[in-house]
N, C-alpha and C. Protein backbone atom coordinates (compact mmCIF):
# COMPACT_ATOMS: atom_id res chain seq x y z
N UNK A 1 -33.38 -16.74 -36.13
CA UNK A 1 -33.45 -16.96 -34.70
C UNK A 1 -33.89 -15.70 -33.96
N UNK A 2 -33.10 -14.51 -34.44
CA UNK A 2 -33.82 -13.58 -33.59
C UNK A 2 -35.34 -13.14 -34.02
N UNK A 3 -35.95 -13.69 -35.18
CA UNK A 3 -37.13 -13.15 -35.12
C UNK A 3 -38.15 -14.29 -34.40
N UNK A 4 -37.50 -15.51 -34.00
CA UNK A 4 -38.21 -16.36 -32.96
C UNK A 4 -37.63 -15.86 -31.60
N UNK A 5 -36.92 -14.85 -31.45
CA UNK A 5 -37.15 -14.57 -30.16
C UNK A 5 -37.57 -13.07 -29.79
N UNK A 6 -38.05 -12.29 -30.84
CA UNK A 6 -38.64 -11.46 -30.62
C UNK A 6 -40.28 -11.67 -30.72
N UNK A 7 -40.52 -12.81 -30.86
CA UNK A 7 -41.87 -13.18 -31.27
C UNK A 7 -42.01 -14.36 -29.13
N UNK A 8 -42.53 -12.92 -28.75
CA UNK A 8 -42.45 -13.73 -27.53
C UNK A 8 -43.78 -15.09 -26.79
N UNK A 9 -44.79 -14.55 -27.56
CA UNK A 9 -45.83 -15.34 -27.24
C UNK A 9 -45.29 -16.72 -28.57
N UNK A 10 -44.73 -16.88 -29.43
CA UNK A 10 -44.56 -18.19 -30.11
C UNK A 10 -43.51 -18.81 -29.01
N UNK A 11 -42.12 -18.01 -28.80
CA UNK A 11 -41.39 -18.55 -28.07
C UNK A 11 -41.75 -18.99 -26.85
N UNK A 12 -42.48 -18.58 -25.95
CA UNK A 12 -43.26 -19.66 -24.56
C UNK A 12 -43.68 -20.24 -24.77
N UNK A 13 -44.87 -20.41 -26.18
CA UNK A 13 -45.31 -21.70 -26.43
C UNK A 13 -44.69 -22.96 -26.96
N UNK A 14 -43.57 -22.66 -28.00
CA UNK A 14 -42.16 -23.68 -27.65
C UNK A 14 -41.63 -24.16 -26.90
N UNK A 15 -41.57 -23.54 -25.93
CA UNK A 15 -40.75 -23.65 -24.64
C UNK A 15 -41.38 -24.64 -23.58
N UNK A 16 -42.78 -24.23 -23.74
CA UNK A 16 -43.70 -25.17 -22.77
C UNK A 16 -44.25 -26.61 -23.51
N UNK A 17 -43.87 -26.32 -24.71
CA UNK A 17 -44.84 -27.35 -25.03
C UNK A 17 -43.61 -28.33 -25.52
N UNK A 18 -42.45 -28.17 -25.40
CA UNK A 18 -41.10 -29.21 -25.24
C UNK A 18 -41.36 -29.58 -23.51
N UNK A 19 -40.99 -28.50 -22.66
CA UNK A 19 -40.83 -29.08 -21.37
C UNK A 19 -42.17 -30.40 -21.18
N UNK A 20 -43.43 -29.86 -21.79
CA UNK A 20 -44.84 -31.00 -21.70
C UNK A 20 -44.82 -32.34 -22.14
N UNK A 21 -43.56 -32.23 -23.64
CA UNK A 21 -43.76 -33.17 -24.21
C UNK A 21 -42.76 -34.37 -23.35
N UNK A 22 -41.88 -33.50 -22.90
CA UNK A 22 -40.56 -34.25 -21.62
C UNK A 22 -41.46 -34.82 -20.62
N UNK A 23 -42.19 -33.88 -20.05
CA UNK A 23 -42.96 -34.63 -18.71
C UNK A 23 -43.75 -35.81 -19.05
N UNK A 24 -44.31 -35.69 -20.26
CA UNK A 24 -45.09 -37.00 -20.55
C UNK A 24 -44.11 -38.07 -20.87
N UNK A 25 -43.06 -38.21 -21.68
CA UNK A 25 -42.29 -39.14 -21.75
C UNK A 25 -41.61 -39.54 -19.98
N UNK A 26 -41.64 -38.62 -19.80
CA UNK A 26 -40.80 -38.77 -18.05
C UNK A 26 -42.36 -39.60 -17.42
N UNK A 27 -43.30 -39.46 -17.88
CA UNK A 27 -44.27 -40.08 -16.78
C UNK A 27 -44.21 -41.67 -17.63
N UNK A 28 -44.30 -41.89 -18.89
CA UNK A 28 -44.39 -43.34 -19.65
C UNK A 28 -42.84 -44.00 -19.03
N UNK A 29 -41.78 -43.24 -18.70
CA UNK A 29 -41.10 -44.21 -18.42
C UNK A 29 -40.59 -44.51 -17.05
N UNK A 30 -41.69 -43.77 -16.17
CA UNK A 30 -41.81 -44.29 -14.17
C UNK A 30 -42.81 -45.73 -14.64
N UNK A 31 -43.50 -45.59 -15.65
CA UNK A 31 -44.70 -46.29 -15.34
C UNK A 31 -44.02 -47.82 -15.61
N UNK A 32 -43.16 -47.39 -17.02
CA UNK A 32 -42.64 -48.60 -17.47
C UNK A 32 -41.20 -49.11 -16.33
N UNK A 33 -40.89 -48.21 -15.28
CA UNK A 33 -40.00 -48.24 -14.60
C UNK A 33 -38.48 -48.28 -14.87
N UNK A 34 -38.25 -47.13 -15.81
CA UNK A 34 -37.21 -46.94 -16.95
C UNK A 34 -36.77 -45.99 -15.83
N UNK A 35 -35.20 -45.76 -16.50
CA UNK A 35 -34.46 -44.59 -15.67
C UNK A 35 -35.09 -43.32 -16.67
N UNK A 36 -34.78 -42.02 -15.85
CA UNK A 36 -35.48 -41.34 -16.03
C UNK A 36 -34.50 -39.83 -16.38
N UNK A 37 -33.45 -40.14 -15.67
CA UNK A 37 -31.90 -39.21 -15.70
C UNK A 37 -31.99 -38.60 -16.95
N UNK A 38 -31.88 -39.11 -17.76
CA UNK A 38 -32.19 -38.15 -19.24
C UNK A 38 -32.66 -37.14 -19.48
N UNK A 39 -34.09 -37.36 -19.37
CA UNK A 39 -35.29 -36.51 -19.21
C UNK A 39 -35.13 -35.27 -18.20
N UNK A 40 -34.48 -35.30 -17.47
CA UNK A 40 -34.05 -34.55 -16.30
C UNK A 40 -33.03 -34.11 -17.08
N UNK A 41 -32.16 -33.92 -17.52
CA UNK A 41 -31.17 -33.23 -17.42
C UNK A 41 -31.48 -32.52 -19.50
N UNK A 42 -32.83 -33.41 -20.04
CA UNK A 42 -33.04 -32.71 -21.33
C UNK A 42 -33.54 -31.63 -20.72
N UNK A 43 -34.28 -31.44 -20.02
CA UNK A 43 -35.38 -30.41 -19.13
C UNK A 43 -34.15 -29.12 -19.20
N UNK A 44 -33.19 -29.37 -18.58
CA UNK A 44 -32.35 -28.50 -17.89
C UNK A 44 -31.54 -27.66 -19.20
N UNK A 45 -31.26 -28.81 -19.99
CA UNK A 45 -30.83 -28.22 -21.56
C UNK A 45 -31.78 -27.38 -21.78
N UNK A 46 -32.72 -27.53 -22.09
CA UNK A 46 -33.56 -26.93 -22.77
C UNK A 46 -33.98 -25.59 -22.31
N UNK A 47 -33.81 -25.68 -20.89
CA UNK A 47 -33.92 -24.23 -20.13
C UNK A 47 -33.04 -23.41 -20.25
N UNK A 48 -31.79 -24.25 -20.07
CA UNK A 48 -30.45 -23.39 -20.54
C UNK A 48 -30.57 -22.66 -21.79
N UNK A 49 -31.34 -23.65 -22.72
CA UNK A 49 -30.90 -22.76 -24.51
C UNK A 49 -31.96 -21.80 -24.48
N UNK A 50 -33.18 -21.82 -23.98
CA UNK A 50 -33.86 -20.55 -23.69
C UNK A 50 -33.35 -19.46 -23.19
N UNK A 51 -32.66 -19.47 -22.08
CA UNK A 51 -32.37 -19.20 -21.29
C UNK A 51 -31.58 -17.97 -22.30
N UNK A 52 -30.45 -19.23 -22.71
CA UNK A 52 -28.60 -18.22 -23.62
C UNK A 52 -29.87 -17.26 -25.30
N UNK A 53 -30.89 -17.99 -25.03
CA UNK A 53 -31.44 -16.55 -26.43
C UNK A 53 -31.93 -15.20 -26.19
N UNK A 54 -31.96 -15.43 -24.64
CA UNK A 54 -31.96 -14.22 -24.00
C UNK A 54 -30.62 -12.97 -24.01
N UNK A 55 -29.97 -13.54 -23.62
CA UNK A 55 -28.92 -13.53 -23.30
C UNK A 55 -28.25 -12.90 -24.62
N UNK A 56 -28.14 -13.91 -25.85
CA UNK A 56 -27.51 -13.37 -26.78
C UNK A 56 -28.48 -12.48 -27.85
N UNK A 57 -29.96 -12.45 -27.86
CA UNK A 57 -30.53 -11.58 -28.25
C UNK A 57 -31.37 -10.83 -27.76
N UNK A 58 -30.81 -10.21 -26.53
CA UNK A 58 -31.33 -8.88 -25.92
C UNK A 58 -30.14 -7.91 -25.74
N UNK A 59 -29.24 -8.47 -25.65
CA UNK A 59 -28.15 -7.52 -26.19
C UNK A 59 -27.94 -6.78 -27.46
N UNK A 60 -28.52 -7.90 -28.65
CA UNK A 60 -28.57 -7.37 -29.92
C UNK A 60 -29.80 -6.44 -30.07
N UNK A 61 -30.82 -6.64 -29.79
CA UNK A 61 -31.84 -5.50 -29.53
C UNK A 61 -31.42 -4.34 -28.86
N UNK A 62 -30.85 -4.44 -27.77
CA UNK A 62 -30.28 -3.39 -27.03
C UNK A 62 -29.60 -2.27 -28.09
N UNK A 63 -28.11 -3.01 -28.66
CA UNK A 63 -27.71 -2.42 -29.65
C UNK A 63 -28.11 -1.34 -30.62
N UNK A 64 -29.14 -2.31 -31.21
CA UNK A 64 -30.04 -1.54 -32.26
C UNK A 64 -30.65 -0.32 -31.86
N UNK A 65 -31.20 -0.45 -30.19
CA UNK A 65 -31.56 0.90 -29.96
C UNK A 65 -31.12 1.70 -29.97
N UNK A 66 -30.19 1.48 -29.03
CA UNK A 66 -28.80 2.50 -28.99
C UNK A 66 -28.66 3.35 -30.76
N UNK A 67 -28.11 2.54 -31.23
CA UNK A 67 -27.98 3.32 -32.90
C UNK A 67 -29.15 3.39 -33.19
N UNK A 68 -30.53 3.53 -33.05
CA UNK A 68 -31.24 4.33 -33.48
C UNK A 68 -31.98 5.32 -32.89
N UNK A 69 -31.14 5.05 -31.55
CA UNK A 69 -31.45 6.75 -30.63
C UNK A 69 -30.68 7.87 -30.79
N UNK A 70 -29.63 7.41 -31.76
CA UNK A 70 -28.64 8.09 -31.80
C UNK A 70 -28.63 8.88 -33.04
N UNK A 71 -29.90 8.71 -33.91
CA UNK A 71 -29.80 9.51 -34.94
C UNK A 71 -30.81 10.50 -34.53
């Protein structure tokens, strides 16, 4: 995991190309006139878990610097 999130140009393209694949299902099911609540709140997941790999691996990078500024 952390080497998919140090790999920052793969990780946006994950990122966008889930949120793309949501919007298109979110547009097949206005058309079909389906509820849509799902899709909305997968969106929001999905931002969130981007979001927490920040979170939990930029701290761990951080770390690492630290101990290797320190030698």
């Amino acid at each position: 995991m952390q080497d998919f999130y140090l790999n920052e140009g793969m990780r946006e393209e994950v990122r966008l190309y889930l949120l793309k694949f949501l919007t298109d299902k979110a547009v097949e099911k206005v058309f079909a006139q389906e509820d849509t609540k799902a899709i909305a709140e997968a969106r929001d997941v999905i931002e969130e878990a981007f979001n927490n790999l920040e979170i939990i691996f930029q701290k761990k990078v951080e770390g690492k610097e630290m101990l290797n500024g320190a030698r």
